[in-house]
C-alpha atoms as a PDB file:
ATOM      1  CA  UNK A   1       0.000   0.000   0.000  1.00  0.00           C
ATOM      2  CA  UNK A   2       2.829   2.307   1.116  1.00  0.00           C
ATOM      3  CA  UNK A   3       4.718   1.674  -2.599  1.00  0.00           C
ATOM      4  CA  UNK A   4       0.886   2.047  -4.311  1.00  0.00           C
ATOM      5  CA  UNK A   5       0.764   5.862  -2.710  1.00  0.00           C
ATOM      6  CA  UNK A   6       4.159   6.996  -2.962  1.00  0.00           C
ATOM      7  CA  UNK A   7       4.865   7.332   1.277  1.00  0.00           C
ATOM      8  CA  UNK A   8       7.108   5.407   3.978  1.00  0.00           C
ATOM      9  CA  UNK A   9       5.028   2.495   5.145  1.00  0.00           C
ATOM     10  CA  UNK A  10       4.581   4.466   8.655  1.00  0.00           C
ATOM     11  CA  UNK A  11       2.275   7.073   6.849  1.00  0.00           C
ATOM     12  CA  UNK A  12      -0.223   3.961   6.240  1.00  0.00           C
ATOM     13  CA  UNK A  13       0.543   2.196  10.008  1.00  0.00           C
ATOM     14  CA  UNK A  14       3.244   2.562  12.589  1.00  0.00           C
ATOM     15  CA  UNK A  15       4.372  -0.845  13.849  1.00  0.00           C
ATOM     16  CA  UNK A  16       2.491  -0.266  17.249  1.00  0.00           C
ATOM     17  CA  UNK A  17      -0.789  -0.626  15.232  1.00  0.00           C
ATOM     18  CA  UNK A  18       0.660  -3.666  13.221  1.00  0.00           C
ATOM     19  CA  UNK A  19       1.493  -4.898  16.411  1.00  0.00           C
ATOM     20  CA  UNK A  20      -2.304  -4.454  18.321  1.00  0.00           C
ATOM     21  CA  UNK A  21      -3.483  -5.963  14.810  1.00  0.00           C
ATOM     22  CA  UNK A  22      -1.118  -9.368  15.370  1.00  0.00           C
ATOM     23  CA  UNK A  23      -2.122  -9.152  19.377  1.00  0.00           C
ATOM     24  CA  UNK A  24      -5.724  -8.170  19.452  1.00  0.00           C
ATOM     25  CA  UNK A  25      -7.086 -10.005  16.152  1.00  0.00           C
ATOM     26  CA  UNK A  26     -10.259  -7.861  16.093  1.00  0.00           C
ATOM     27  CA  UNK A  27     -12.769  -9.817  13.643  1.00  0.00           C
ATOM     28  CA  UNK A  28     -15.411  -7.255  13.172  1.00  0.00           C
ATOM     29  CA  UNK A  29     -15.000  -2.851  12.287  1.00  0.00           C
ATOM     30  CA  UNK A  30     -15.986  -2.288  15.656  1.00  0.00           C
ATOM     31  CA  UNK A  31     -12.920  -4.033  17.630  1.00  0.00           C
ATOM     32  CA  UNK A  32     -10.935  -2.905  14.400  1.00  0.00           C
ATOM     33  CA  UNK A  33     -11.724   1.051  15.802  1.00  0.00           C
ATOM     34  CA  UNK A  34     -10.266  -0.022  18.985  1.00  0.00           C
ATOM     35  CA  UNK A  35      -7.155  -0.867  17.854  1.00  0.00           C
ATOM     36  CA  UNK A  36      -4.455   2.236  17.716  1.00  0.00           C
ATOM     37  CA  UNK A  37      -4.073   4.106  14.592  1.00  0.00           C
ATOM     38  CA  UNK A  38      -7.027   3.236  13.047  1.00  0.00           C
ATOM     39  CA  UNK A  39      -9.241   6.651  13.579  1.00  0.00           C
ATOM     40  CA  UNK A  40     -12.266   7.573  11.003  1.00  0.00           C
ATOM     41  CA  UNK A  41     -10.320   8.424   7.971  1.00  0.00           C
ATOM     42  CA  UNK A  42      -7.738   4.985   8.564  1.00  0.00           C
ATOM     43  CA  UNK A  43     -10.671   2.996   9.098  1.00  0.00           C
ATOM     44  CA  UNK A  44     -12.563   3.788   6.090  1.00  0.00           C
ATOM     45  CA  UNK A  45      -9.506   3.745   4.075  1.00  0.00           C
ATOM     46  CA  UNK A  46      -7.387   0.494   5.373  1.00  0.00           C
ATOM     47  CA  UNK A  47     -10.196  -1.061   7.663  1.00  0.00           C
ATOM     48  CA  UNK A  48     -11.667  -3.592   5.277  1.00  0.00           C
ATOM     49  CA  UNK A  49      -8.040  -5.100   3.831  1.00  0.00           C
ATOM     50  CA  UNK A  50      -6.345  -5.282   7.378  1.00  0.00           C
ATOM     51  CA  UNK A  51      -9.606  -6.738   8.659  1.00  0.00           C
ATOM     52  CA  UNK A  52     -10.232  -9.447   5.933  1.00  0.00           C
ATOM     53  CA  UNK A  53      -7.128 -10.393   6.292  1.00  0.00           C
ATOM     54  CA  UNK A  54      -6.664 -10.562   9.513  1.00  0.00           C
ATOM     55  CA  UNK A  55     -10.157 -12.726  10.238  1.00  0.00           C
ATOM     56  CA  UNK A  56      -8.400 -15.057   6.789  1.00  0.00           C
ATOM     57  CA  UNK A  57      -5.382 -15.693   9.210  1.00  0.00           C
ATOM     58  CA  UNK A  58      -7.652 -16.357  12.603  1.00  0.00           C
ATOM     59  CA  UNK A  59      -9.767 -18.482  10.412  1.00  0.00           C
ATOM     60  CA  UNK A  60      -7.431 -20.678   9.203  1.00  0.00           C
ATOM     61  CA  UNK A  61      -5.712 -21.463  12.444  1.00  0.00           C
ATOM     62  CA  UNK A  62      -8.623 -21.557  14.670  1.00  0.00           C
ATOM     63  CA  UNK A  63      -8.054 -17.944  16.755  1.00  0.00           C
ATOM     64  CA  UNK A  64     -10.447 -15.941  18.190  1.00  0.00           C
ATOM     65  CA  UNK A  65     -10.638 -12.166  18.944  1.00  0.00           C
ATOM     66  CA  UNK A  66      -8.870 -10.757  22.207  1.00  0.00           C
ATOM     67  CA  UNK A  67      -9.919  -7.530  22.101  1.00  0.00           C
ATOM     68  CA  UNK A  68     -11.268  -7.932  25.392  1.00  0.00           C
ATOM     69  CA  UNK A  69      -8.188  -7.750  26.696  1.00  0.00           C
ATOM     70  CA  UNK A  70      -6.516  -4.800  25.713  1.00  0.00           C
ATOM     71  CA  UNK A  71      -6.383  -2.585  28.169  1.00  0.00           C
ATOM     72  CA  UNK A  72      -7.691   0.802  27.252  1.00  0.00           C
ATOM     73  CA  UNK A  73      -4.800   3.628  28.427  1.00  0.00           C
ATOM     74  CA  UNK A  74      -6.718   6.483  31.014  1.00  0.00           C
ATOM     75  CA  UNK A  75      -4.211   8.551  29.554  1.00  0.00           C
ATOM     76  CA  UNK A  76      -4.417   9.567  25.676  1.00  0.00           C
ATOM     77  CA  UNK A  77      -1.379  11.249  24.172  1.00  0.00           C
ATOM     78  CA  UNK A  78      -1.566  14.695  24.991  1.00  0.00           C
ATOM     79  CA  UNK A  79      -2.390  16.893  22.256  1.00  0.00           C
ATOM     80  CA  UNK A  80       0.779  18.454  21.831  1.00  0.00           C
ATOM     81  CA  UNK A  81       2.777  14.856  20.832  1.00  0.00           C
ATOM     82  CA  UNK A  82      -0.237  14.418  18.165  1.00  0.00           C
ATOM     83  CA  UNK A  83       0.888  17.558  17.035  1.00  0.00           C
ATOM     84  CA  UNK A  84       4.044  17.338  17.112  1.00  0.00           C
ATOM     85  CA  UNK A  85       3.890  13.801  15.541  1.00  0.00           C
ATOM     86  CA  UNK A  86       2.481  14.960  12.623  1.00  0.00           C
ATOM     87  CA  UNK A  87       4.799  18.064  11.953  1.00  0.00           C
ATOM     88  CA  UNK A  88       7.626  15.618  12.196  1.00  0.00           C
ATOM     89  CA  UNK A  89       5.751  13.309   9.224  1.00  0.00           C
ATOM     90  CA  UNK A  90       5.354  16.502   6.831  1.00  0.00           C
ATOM     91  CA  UNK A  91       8.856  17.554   7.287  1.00  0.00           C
ATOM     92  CA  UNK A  92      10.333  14.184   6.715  1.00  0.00           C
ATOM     93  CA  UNK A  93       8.418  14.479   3.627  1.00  0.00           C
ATOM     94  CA  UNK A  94       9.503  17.870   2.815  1.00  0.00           C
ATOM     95  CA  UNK A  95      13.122  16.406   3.239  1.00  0.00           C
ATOM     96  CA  UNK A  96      12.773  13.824   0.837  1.00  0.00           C
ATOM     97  CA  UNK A  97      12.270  16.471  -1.977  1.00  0.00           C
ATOM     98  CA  UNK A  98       8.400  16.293  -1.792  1.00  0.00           C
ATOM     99  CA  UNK A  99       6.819  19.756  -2.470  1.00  0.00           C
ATOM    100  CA  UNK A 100       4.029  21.339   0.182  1.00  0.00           C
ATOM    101  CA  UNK A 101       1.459  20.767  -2.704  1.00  0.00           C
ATOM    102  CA  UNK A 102       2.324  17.040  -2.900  1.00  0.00           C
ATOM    103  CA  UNK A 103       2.866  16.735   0.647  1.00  0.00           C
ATOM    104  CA  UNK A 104      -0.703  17.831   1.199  1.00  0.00           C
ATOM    105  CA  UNK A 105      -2.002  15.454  -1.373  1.00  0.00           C
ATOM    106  CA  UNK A 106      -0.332  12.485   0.440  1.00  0.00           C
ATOM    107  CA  UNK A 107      -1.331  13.596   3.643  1.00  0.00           C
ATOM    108  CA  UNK A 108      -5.045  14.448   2.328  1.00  0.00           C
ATOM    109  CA  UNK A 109      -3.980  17.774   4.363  1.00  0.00           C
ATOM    110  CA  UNK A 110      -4.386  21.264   3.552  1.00  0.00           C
ATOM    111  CA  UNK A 111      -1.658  23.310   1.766  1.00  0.00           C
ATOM    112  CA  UNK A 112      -1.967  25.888   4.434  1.00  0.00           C
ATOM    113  CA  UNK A 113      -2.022  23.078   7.180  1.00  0.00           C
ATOM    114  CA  UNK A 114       1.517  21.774   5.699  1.00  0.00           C
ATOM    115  CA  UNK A 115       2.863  25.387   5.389  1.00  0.00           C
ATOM    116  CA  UNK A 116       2.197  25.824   8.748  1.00  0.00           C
ATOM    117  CA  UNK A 117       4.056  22.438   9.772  1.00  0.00           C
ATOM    118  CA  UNK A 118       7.065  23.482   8.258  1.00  0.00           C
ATOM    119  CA  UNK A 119       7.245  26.970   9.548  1.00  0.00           C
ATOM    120  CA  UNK A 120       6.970  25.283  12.898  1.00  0.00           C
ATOM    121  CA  UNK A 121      10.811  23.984  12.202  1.00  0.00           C
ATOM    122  CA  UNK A 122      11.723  27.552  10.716  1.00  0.00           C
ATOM    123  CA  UNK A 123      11.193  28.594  14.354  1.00  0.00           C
ATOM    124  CA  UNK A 124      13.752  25.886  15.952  1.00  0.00           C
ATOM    125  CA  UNK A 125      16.083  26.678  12.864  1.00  0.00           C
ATOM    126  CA  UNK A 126      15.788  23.291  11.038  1.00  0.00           C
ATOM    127  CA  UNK A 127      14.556  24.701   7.764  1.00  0.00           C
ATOM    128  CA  UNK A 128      15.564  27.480   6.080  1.00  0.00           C
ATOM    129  CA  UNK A 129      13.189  30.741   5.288  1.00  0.00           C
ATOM    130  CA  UNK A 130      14.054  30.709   1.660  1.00  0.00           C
ATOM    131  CA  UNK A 131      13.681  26.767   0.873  1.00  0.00           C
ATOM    132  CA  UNK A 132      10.285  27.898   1.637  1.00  0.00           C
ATOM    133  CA  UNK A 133       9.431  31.458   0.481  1.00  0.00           C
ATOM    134  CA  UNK A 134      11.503  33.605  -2.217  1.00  0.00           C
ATOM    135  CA  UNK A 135      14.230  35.961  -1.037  1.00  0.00           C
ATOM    136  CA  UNK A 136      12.193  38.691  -2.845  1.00  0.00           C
ATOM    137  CA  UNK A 137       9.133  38.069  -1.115  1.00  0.00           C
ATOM    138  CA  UNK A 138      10.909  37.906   2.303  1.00  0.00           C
ATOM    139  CA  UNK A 139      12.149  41.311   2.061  1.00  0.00           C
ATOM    140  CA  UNK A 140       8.444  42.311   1.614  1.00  0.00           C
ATOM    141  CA  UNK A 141       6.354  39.975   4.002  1.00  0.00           C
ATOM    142  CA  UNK A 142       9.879  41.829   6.497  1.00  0.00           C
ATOM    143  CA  UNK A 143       8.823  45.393   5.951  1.00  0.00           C
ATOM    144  CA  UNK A 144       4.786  44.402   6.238  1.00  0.00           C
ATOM    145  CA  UNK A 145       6.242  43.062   9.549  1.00  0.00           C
ATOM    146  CA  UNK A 146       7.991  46.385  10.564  1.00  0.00           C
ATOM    147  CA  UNK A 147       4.914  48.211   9.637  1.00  0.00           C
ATOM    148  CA  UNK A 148       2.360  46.265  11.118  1.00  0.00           C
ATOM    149  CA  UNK A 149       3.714  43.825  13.798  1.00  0.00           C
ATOM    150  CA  UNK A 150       3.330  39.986  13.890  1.00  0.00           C
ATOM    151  CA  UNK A 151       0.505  39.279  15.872  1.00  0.00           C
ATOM    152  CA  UNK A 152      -2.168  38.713  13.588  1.00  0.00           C
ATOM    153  CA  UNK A 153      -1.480  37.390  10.103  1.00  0.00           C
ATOM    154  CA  UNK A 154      -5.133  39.428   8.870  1.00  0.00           C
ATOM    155  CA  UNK A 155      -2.904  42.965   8.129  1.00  0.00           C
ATOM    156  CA  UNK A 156      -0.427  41.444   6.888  1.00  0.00           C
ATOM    157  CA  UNK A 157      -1.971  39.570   4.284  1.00  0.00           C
ATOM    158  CA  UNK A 158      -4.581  42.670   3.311  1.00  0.00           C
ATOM    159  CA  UNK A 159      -1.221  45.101   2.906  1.00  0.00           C
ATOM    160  CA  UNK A 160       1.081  41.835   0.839  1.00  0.00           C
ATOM    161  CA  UNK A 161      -1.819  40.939  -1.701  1.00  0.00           C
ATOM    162  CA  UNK A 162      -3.094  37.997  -3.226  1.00  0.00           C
ATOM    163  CA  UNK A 163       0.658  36.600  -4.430  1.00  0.00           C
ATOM    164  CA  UNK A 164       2.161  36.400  -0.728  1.00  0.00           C
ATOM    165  CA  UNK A 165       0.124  33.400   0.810  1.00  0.00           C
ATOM    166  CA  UNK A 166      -0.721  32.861   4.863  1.00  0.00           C
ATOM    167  CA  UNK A 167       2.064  30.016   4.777  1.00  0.00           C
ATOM    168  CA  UNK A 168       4.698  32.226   3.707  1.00  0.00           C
ATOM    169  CA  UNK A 169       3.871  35.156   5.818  1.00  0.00           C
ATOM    170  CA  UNK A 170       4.012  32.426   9.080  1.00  0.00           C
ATOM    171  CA  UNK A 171       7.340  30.861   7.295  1.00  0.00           C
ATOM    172  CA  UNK A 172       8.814  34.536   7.410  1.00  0.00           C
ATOM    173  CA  UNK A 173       7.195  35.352  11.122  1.00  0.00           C
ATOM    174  CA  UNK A 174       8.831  32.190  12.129  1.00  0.00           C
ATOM    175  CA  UNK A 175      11.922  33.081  10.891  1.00  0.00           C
ATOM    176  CA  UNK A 176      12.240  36.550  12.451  1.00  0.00           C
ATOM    177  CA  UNK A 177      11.664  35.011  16.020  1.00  0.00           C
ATOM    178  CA  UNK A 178      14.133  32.777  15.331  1.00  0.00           C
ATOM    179  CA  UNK A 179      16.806  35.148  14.307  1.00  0.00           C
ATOM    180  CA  UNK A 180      15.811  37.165  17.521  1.00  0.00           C
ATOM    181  CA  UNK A 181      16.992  34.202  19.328  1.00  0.00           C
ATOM    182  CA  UNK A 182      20.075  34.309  18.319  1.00  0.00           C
END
């Protein structure tokens, strides 16, 4: 599936879901959606294969669901490690030469969504302003900045035009803070 759309295998399922899957051997959609990884949009997607053939494997060796036993963690994942989790996936993809439009396709994200990812590692230094926005356009979105602060992206946008997008205007915001830094 990975090699059908183009990703790492971990985009489709981490091995902590591969491993529930092989431990739990859920035999119906509903014990499926108990299993990690598999949320609404993996579920619809992946659900059916990993489920037929996971019931073909119980089947044939005479296993039964043990759904019942996996213990449910009290604690999720904070919000912040979801987050962060999937700002790390984009940017892996933006390192492997993968454009913010394609990234966005793969990741049925939006382009502003994955613009906003990679500004995130603008700010901690790990990408570079201009292998996301033009050094022309930097000098611009830096005087809007001067003008009109960068607190709210609204101003900004109204003064740059149509040409400068929100994604580059954050990219360039990100990398001012960071240069103030030192």
């Amino acid at each position: 599936m990975a090699n059908e759309e183009n990703v790492p295998a971990y985009i489709i399922f981490s091995d902590a879901t591969l491993l529930e899957l092989a431990t739990y051997l859920p035999q119906n959609e509903e014990e499926i959606a108990k299993v990690s990884g598999f949320g609404e949009v993996k579920l619809a997607r992946y659900g059916k294969f990993f489920l037929e053939t996971v019931k073909t494997y119980c089947l044939a060796r005479k296993l039964e669901s043990k759904i019942s036993e996996k213990i449910i963690k009290r604690e999720q994942r904070s919000k912040n490690d979801s987050e962060n989790n999937t700002k790390m996936i984009s940017y892996d993809l933006f390192r492997r030469g993968k454009t913010t439009s394609q990234i966005a396709q793969i990741r049925q994200l939006a382009i502003s969504t994955i613009e906003g990812h990679l500004a995130f590692y603008i700010l901690n230094g790990q990408i570079k302003v201009t292998e996301l926005v033009s050094e022309q356009k930097i000098s611009r979105i830096e005087e809007a900045i001067k003008k009109y602060g960068d607190i709210a992206l609204l101003p900004l946008k109204q003064f740059l035009g149509e040409d400068v997008s929100y994604g580059e205007i954050r990219a360039v915001v990100n990398y001012l803070r960071w240069k103030k830094r030192g």
